[in-house]
C-alpha atoms as a PDB file:
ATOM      1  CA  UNK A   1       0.000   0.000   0.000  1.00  0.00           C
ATOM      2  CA  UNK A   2       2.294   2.703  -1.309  1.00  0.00           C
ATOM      3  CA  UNK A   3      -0.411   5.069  -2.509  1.00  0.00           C
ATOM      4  CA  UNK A   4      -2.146   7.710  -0.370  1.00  0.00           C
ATOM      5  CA  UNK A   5      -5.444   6.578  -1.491  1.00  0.00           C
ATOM      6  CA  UNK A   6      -4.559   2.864  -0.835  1.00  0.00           C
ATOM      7  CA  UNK A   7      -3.224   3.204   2.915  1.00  0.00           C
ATOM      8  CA  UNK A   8      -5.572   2.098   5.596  1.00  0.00           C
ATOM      9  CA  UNK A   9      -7.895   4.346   7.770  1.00  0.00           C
ATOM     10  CA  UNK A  10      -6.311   6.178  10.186  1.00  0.00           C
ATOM     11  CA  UNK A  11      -7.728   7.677  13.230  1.00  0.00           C
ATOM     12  CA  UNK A  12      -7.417  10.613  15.071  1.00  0.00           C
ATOM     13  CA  UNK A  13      -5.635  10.322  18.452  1.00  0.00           C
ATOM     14  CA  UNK A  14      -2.707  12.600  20.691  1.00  0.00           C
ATOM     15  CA  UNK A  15      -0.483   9.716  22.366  1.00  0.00           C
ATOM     16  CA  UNK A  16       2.856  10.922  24.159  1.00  0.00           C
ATOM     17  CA  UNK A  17       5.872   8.530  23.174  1.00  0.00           C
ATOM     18  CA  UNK A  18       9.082   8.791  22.233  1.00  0.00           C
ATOM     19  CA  UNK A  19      11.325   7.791  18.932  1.00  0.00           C
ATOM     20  CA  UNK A  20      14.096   6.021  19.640  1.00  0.00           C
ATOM     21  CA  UNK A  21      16.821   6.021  16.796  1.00  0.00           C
ATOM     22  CA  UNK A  22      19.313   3.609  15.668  1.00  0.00           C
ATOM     23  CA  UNK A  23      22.434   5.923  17.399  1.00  0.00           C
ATOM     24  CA  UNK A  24      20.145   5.491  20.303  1.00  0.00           C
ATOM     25  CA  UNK A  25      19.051   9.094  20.851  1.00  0.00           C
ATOM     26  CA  UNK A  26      15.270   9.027  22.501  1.00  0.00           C
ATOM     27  CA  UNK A  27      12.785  12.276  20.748  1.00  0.00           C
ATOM     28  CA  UNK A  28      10.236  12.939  22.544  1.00  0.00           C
ATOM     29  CA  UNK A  29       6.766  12.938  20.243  1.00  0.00           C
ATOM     30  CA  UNK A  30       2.878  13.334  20.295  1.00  0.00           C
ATOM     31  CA  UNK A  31       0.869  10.702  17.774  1.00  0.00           C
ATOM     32  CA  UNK A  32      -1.550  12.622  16.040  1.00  0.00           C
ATOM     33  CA  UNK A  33      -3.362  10.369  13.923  1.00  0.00           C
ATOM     34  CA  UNK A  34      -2.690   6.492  14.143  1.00  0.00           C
ATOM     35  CA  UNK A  35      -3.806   2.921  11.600  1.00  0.00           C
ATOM     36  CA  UNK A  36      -2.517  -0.773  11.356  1.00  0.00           C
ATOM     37  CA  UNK A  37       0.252   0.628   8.954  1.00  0.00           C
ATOM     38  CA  UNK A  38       1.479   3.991  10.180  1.00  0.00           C
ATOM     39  CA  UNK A  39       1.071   7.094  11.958  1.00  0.00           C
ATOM     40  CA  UNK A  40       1.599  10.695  12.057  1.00  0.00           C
ATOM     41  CA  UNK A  41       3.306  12.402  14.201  1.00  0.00           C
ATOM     42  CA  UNK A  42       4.688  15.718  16.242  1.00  0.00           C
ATOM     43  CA  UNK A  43       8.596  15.830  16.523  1.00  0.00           C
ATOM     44  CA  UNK A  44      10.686  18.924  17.145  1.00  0.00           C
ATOM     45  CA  UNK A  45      13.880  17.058  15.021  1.00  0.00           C
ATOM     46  CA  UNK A  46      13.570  16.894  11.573  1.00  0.00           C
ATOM     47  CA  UNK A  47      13.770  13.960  10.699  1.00  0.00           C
ATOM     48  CA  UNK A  48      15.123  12.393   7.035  1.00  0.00           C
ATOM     49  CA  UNK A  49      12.845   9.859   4.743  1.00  0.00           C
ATOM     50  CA  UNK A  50      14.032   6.399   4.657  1.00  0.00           C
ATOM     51  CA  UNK A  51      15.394   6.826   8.736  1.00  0.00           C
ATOM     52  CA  UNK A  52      14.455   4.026  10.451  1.00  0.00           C
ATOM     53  CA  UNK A  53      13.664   4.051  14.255  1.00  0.00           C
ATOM     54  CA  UNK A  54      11.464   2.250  17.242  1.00  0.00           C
ATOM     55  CA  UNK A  55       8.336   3.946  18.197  1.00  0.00           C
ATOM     56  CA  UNK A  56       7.435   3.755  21.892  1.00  0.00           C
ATOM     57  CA  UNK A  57       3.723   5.029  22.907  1.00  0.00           C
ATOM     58  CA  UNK A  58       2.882   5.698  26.999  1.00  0.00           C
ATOM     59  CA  UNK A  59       1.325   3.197  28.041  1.00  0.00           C
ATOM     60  CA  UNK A  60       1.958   0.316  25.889  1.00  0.00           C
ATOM     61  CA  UNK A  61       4.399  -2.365  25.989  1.00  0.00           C
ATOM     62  CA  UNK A  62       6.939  -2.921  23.388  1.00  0.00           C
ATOM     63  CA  UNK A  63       7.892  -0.634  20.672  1.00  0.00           C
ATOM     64  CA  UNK A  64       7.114  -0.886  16.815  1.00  0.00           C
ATOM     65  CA  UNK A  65       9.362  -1.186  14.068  1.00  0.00           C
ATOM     66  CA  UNK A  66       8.926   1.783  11.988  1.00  0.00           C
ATOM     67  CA  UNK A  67      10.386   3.475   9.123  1.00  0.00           C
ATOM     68  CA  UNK A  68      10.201   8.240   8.292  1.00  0.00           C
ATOM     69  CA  UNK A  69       8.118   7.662   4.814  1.00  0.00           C
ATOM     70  CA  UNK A  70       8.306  11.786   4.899  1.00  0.00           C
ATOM     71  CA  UNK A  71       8.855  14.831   7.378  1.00  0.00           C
ATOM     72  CA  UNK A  72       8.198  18.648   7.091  1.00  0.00           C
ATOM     73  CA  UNK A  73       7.251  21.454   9.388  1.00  0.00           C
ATOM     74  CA  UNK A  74       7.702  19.421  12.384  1.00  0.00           C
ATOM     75  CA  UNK A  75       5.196  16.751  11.233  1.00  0.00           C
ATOM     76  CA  UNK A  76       6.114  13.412  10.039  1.00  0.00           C
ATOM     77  CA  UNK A  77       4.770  10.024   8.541  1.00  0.00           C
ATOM     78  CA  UNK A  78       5.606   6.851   9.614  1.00  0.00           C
ATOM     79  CA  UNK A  79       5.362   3.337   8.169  1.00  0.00           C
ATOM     80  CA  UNK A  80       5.375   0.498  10.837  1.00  0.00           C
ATOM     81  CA  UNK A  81       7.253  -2.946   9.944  1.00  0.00           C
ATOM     82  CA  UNK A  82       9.190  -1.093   7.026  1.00  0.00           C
ATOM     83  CA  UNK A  83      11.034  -4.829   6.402  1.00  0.00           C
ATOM     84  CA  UNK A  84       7.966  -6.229   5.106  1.00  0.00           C
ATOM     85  CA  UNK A  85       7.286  -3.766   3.141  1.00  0.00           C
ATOM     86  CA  UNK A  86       7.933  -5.530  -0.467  1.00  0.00           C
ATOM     87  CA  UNK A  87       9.180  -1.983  -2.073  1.00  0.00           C
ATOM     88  CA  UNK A  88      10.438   1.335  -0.777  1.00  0.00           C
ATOM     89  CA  UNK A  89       7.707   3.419  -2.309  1.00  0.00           C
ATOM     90  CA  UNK A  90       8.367   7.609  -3.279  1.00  0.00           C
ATOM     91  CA  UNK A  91       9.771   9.347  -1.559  1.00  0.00           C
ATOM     92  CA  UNK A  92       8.093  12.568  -1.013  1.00  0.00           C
ATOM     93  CA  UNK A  93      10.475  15.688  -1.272  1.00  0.00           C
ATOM     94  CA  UNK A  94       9.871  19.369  -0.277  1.00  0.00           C
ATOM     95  CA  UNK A  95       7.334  21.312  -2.198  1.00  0.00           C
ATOM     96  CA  UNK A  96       8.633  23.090  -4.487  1.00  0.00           C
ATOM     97  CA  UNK A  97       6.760  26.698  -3.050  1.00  0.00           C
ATOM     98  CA  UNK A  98       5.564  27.254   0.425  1.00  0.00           C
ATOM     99  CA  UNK A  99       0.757  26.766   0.739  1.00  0.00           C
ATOM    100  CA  UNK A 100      -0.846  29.479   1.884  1.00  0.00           C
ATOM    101  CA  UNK A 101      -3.861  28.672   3.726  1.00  0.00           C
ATOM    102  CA  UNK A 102      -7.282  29.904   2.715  1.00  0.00           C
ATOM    103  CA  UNK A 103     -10.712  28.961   3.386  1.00  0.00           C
ATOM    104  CA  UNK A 104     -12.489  29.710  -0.147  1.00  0.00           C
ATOM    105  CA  UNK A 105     -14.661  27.982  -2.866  1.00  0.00           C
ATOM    106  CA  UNK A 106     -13.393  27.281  -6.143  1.00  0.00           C
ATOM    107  CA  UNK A 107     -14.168  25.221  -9.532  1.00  0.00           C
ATOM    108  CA  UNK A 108     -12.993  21.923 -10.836  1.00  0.00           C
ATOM    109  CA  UNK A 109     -13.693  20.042 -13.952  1.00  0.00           C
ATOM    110  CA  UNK A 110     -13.181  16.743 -14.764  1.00  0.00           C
ATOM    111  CA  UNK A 111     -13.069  15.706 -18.057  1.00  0.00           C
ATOM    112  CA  UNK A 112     -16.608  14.917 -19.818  1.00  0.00           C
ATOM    113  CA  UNK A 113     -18.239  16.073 -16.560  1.00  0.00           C
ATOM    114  CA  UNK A 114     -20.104  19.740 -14.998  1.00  0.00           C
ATOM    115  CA  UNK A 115     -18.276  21.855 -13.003  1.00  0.00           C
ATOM    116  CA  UNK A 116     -18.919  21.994  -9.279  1.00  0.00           C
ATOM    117  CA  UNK A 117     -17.817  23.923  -6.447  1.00  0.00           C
ATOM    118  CA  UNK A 118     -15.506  22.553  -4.442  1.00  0.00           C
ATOM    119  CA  UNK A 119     -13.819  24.067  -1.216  1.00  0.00           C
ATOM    120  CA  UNK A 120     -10.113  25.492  -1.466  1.00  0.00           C
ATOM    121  CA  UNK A 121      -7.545  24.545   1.805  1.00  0.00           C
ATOM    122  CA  UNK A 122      -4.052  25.786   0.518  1.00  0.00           C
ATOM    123  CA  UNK A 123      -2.707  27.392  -2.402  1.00  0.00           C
ATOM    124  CA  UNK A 124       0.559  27.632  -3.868  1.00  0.00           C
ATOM    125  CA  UNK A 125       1.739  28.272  -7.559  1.00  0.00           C
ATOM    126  CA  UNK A 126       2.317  24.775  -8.020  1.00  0.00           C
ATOM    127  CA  UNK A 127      -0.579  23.339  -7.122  1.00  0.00           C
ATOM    128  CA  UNK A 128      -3.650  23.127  -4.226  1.00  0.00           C
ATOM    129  CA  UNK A 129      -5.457  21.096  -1.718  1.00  0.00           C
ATOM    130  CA  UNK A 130      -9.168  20.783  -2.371  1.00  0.00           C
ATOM    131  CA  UNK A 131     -12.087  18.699  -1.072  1.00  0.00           C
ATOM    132  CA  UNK A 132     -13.042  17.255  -3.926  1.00  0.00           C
ATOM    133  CA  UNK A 133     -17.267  16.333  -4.466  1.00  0.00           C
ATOM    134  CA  UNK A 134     -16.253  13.243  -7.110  1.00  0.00           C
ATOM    135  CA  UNK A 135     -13.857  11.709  -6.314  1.00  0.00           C
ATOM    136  CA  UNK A 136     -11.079  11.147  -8.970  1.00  0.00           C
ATOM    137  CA  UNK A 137      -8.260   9.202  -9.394  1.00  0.00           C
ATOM    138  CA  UNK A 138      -4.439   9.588  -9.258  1.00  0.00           C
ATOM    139  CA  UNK A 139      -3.141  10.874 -12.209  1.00  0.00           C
ATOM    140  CA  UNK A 140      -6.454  12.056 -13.558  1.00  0.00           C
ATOM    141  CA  UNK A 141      -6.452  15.441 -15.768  1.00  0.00           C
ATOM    142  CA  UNK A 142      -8.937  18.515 -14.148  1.00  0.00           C
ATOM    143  CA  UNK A 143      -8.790  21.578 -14.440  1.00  0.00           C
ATOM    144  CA  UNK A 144      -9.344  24.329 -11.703  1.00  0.00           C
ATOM    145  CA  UNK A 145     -11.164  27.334 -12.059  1.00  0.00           C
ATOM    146  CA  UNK A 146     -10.851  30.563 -10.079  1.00  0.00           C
ATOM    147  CA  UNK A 147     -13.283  33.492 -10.326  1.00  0.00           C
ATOM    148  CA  UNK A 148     -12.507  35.637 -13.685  1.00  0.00           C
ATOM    149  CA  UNK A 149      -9.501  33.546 -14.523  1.00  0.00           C
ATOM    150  CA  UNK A 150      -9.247  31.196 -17.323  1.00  0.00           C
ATOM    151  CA  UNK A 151      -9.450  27.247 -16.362  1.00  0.00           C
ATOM    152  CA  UNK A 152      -6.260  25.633 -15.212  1.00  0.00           C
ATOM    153  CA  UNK A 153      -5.330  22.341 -16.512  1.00  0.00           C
ATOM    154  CA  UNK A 154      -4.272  20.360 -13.711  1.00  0.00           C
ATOM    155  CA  UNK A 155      -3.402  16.398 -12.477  1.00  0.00           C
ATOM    156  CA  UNK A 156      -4.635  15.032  -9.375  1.00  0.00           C
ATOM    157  CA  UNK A 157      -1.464  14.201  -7.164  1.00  0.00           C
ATOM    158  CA  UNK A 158      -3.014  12.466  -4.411  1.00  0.00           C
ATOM    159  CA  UNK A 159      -6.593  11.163  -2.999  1.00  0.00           C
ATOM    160  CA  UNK A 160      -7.056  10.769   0.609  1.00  0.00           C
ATOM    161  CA  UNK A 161     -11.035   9.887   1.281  1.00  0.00           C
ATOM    162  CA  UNK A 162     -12.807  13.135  -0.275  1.00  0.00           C
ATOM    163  CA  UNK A 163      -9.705  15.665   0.105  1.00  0.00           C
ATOM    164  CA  UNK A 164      -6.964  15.802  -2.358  1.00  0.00           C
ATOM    165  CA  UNK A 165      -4.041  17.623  -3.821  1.00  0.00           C
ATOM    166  CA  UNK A 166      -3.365  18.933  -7.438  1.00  0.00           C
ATOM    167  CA  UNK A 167      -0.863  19.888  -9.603  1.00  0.00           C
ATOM    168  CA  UNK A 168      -0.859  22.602 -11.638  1.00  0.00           C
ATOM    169  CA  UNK A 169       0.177  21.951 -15.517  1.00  0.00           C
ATOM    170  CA  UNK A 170       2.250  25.475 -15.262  1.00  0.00           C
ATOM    171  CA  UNK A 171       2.926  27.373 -12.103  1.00  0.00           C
ATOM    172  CA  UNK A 172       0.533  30.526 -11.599  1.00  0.00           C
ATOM    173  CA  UNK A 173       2.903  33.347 -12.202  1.00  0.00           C
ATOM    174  CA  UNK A 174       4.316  35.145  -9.193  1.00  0.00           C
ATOM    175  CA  UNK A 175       2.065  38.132  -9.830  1.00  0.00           C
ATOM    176  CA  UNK A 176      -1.121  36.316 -10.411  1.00  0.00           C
ATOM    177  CA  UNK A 177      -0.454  34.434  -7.618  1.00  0.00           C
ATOM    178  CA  UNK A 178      -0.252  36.933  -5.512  1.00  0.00           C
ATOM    179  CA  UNK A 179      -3.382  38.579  -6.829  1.00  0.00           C
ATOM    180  CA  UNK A 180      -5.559  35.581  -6.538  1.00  0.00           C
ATOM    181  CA  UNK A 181      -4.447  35.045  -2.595  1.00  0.00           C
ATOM    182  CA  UNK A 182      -5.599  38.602  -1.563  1.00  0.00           C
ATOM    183  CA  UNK A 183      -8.734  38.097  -3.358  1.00  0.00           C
ATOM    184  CA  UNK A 184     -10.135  34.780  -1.934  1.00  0.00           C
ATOM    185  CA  UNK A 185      -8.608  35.978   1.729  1.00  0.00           C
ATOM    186  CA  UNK A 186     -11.315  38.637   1.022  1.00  0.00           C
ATOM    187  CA  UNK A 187     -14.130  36.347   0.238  1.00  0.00           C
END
């Protein structure tokens, strides 16, 4: 299960534990969101994709096997039993340009389909997260419509129950972009 869209359900939780790395050095972290296969969690270290490490919760005996599948902002995703997992998967790298967060409605496409309104999360040149009202697939063409702006042609990146992220074809432009956050932070 290597896709987003494939993993199993997780579920919302806040667990105290601690990391414990291979050199031995013990992080102290909060689980924020937990499933058979992996977790999510708070760390202050930043911690490097591929790292593997032992994840000990409060409370419960014995510590899990678990492998950093990616890490940013002081967040990270973990992937329990990483030795049985038959292939490394991506690995997800940095975004390219820092999401701005917005609360706003916008308009996607999908091809031989209406438009509907969907709601807008984040926004960045490259790309957005929306909550999408059909749910497409990975790799699927759309394209993403903002109020007096032409249509965007975009590719659905990843599918997580009825949220997603997109891909922009072409980055906005720098000035557009701009533009286009102060107006839906006003709506």
């Amino acid at each position: 299960m290597n896709a987003v869209n494939d993993r199993e359900p997780r579920r919302t939780t806040e667990l105290t534990g601690f990391a414990v790395l291979e050199s031995g050095a013990t992080i102290e972290i909060t689980v924020l969101d937990l499933s058979y296969d992996g977790c999510k969690i708070v760390t202050p270290a930043a911690l490097l994709p591929g790292l593997k490490l032992k994840l000990s919760i409060l409370g419960v005996h014995g510590a899990l096997d678990a492998a950093v599948r990616w890490s940013r902002n002081g967040f990270a995703g973990l992937r329990f039993n990483p030795d049985d997992e038959p292939e490394a998967g991506p690995v997800q790298t940095p975004r390219e340009f820092e999401r701005v967060k917005l609360d706003a409605t916008i308009a996607l496409r999908r091809p031989g389909r209406q438009v509907y309104a969907v709601r807008l999360f984040d926004l960045a040149p490259s790309g957005c997260k929306v909550e999408f009202v059909e749910r497409p697939k990975e790799g699927e063409t759309l394209w993403v419509k903002f109020d007096s702006l032409e249509a965007i042609e975009a590719t659905v990146r990843w599918v997580d129950g009825f949220y997603g992220g997109v891909q922009f074809t072409r980055p906005i432009y720098s000035a557009v972009f701009q533009m286009l956050v102060t107006r839906l932070t006003k709506s």
